[in-house]
N, C-alpha and C. Protein backbone atom coordinates (compact mmCIF):
# COMPACT_ATOMS: atom_id res chain seq x y z
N UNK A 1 -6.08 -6.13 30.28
CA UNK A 1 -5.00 -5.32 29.76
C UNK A 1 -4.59 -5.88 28.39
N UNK A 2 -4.42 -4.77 27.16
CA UNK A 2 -3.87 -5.15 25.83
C UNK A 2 -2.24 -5.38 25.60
N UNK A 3 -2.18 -6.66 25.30
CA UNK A 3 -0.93 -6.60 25.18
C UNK A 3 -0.26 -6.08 23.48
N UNK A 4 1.37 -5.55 22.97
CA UNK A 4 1.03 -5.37 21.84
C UNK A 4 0.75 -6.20 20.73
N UNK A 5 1.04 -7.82 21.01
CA UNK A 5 0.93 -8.24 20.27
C UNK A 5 -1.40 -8.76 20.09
N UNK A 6 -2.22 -8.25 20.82
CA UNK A 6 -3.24 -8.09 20.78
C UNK A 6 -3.64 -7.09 19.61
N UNK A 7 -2.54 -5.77 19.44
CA UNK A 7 -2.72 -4.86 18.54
C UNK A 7 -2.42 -5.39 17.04
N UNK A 8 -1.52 -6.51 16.81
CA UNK A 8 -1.27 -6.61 15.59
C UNK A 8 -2.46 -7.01 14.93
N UNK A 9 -2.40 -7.44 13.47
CA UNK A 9 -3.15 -7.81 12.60
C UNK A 9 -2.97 -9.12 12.96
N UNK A 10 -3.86 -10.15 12.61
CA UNK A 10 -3.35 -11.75 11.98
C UNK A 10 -2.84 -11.58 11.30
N UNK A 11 -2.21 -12.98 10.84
CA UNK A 11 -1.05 -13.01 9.83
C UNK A 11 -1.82 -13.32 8.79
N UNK A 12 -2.92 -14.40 8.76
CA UNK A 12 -4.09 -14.54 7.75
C UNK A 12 -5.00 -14.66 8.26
N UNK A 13 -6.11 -14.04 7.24
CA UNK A 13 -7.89 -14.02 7.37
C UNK A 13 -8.14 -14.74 6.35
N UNK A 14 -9.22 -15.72 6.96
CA UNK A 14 -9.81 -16.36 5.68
C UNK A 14 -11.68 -16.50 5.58
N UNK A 15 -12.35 -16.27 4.91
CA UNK A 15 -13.34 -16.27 4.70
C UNK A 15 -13.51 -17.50 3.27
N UNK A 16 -14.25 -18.87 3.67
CA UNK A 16 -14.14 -19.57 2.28
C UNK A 16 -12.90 -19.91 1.99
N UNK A 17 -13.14 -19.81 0.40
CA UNK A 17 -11.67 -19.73 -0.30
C UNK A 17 -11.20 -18.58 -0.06
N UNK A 18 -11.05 -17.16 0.27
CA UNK A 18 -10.62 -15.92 0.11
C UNK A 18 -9.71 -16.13 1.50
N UNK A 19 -8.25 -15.69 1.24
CA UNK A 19 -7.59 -15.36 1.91
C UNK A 19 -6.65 -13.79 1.96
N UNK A 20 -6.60 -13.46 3.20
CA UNK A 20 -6.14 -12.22 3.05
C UNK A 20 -4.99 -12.21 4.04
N UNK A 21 -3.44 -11.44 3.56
CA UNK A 21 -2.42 -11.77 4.82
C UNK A 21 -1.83 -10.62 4.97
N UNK A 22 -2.54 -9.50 5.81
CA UNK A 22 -2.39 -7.84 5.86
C UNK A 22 -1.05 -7.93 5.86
N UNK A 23 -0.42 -8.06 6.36
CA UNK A 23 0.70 -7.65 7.01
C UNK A 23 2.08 -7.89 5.44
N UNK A 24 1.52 -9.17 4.88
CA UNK A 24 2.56 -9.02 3.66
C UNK A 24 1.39 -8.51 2.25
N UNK A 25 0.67 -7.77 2.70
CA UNK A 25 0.23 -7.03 1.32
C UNK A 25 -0.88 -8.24 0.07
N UNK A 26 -0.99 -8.97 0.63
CA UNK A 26 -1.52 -10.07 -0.23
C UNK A 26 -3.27 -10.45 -0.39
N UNK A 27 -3.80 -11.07 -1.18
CA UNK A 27 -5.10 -11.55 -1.22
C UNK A 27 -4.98 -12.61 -2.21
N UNK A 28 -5.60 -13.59 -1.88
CA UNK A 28 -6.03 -15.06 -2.38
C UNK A 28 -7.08 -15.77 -2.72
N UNK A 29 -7.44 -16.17 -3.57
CA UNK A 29 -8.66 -16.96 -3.95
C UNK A 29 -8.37 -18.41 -4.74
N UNK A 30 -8.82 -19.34 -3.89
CA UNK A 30 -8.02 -20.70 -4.32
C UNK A 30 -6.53 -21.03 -4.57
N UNK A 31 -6.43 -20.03 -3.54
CA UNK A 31 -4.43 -20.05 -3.88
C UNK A 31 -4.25 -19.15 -4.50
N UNK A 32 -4.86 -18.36 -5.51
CA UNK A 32 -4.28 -17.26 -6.59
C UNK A 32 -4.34 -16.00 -6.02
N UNK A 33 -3.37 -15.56 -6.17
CA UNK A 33 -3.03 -14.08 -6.12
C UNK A 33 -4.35 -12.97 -6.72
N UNK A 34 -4.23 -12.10 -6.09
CA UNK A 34 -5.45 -11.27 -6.52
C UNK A 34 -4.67 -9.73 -7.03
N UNK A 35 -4.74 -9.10 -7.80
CA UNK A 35 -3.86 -7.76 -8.00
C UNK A 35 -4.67 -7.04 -7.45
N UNK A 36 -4.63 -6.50 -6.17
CA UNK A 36 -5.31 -5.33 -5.57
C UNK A 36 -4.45 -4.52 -5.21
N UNK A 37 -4.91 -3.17 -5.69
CA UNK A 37 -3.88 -1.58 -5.10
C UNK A 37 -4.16 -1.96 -3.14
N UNK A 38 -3.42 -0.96 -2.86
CA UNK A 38 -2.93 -0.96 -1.68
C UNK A 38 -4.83 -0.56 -0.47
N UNK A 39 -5.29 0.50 -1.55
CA UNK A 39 -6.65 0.65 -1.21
C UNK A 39 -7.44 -0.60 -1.37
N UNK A 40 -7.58 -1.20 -2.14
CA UNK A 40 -8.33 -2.39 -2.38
C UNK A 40 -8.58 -3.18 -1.43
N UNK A 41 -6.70 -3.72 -1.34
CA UNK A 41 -6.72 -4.96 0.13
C UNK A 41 -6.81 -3.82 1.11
N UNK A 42 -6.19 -2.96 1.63
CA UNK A 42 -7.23 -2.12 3.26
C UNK A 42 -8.91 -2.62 3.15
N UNK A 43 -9.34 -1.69 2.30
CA UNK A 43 -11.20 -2.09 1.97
C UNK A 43 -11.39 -3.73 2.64
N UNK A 44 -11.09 -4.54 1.76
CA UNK A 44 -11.69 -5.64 1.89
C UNK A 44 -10.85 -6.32 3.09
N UNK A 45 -9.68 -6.02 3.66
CA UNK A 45 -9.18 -6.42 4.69
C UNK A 45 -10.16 -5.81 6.10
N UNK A 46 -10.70 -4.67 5.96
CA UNK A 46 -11.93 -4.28 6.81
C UNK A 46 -13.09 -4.95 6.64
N UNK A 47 -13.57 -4.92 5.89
CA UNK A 47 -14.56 -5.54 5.45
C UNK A 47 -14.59 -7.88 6.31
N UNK A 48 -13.65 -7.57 6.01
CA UNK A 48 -13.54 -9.45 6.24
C UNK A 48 -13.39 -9.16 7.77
N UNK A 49 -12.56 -8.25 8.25
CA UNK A 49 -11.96 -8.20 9.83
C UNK A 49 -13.41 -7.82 10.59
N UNK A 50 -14.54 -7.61 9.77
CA UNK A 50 -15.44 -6.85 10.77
C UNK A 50 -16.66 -7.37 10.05
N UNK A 51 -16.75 -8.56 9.31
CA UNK A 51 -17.77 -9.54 8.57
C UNK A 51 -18.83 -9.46 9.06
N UNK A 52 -18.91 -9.35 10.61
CA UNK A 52 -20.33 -9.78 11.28
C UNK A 52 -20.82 -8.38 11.62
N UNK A 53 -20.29 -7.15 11.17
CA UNK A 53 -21.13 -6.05 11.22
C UNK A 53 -21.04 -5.12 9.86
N UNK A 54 -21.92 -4.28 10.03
CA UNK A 54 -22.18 -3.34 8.71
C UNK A 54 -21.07 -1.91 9.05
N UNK A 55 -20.33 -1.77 8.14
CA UNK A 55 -19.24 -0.79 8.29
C UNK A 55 -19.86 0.67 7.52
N UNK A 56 -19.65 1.57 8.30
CA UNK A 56 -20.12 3.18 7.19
C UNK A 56 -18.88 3.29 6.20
N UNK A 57 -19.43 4.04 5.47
CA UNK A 57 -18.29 4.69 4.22
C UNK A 57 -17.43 5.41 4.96
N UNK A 58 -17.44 6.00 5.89
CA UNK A 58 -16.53 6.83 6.43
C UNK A 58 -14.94 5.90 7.42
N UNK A 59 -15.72 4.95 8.09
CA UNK A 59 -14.71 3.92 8.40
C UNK A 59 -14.54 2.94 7.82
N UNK A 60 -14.83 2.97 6.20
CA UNK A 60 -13.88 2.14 5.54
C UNK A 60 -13.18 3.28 4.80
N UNK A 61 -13.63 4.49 4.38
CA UNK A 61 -12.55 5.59 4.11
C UNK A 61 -11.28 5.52 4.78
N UNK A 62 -11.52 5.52 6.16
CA UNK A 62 -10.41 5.21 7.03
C UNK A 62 -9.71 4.48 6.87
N UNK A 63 -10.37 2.84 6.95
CA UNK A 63 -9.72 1.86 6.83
C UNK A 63 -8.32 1.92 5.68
N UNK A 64 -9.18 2.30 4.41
CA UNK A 64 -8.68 2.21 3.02
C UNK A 64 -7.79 3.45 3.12
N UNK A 65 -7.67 4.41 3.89
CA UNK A 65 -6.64 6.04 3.47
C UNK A 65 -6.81 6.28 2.96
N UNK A 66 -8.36 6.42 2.55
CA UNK A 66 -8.85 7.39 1.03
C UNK A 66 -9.11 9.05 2.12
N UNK A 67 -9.00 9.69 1.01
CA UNK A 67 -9.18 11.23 1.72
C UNK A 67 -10.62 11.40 1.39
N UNK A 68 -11.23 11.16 0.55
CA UNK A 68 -12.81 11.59 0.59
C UNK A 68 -13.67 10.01 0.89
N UNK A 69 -14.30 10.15 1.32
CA UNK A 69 -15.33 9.15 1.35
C UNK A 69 -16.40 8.68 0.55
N UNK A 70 -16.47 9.39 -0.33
CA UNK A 70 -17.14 9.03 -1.63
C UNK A 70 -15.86 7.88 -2.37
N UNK A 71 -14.75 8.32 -2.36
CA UNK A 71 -13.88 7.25 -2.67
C UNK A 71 -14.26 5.66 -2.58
N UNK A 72 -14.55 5.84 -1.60
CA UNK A 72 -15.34 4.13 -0.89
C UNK A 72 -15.60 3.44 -2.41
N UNK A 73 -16.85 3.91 -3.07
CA UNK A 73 -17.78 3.63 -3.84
C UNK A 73 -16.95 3.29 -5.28
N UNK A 74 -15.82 3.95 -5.42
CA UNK A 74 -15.02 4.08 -6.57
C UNK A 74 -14.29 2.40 -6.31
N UNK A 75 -13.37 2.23 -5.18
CA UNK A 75 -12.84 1.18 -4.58
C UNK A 75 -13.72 0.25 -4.65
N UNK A 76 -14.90 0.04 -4.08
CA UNK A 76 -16.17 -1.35 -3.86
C UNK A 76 -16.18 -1.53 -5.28
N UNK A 77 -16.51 -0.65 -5.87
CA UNK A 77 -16.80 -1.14 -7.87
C UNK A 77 -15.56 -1.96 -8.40
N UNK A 78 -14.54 -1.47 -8.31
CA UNK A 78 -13.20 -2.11 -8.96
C UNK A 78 -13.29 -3.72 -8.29
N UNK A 79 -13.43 -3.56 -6.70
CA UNK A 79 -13.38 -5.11 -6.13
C UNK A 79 -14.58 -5.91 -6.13
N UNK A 80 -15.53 -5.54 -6.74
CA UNK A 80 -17.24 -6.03 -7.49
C UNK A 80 -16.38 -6.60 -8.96
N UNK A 81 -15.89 -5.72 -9.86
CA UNK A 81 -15.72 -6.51 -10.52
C UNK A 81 -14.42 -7.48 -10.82
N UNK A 82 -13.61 -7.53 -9.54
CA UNK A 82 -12.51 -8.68 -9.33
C UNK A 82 -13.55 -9.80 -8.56
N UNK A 83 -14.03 -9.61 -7.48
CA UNK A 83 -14.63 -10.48 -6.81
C UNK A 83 -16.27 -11.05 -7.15
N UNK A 84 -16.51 -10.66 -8.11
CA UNK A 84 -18.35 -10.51 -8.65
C UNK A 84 -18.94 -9.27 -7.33
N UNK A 85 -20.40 -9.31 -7.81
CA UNK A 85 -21.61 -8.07 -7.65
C UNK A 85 -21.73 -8.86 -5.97
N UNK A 86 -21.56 -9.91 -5.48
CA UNK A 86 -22.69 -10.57 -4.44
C UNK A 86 -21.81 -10.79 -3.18
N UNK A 87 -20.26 -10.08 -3.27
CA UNK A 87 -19.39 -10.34 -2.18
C UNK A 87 -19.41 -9.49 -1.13
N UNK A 88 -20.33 -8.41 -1.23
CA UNK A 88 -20.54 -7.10 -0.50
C UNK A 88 -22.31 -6.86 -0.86
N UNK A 89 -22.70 -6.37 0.28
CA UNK A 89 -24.29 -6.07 0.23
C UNK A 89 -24.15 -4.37 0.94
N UNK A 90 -24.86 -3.63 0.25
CA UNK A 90 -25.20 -2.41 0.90
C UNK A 90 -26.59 -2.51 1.87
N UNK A 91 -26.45 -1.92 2.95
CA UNK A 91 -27.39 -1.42 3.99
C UNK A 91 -28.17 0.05 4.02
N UNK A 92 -28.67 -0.10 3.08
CA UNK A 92 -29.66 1.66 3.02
C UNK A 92 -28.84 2.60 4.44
N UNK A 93 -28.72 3.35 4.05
CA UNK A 93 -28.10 4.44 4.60
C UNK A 93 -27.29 4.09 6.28
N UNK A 94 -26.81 3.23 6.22
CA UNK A 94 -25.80 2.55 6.57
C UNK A 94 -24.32 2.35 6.48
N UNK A 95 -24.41 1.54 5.48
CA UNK A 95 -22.91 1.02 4.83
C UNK A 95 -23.12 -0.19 3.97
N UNK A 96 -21.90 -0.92 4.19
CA UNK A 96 -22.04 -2.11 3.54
C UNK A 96 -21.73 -3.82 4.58
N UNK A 97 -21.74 -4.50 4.36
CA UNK A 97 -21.15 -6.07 5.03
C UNK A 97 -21.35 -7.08 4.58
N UNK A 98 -20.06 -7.60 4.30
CA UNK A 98 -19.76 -8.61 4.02
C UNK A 98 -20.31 -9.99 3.81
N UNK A 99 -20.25 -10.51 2.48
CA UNK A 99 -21.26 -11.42 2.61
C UNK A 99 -20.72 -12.51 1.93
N UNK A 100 -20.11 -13.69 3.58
CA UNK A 100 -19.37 -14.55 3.53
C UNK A 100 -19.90 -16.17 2.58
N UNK A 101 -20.75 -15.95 1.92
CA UNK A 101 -21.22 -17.04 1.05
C UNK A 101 -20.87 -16.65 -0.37
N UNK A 102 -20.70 -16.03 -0.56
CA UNK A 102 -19.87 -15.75 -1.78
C UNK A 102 -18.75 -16.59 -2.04
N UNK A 103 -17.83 -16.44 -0.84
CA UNK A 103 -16.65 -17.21 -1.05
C UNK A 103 -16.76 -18.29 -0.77
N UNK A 104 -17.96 -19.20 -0.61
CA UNK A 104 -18.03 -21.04 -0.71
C UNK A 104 -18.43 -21.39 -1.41
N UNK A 105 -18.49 -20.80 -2.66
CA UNK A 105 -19.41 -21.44 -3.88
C UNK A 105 -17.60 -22.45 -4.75
């Protein structure tokens, strides 16, 4: 049986240096603040919450509250070039996942 506090988020995710703390809106890299829109941290707050599998565009559409799903692609580019090209890998007609060596360099 789920209790509700099973439903919440963590308070922080960390991958590496990258920290993420859904619940107060935030993202971190070596301590620093990251300026991500509200879409941004959803994206990559999915993305980290679900590291060990490959996510479709459509449930990170979700994730993120974008209304089209092509959106995805618009969002991944902006956080490619906050986070570099090698923090996300695409899966041929798939999706994408996370690719937690990025953040231990």
């Amino acid at each position: 049986m789920r209790t509700a506090t099973d439903r919440e988020p963590r308070t922080k995710l960390c991958v590496g240096y990258l920290e993420i703390e859904p619940r107060a809106y935030r993202a971190a890299i070596h301590g620093r603040s990251l300026p991500l829109s509200p879409s941004q941290l959803e994206l990559l707050n999915a993305l980290v919450t679900n590291r060990d599998r490959v996510i479709s565009r459509a449930e990170l559409a979700q994730a993120a509250g974008l209304e089209h799903a092509a959106s995805v692609d618009v969002v991944l580019s902006s956080l490619r070039r906050l986070l570099g090209e090698g923090f996300v890998r695409n899966v041929r007609n798939r999706g994408w996942i996370l690719e937690p060596s990025a953040f231990e360099r």
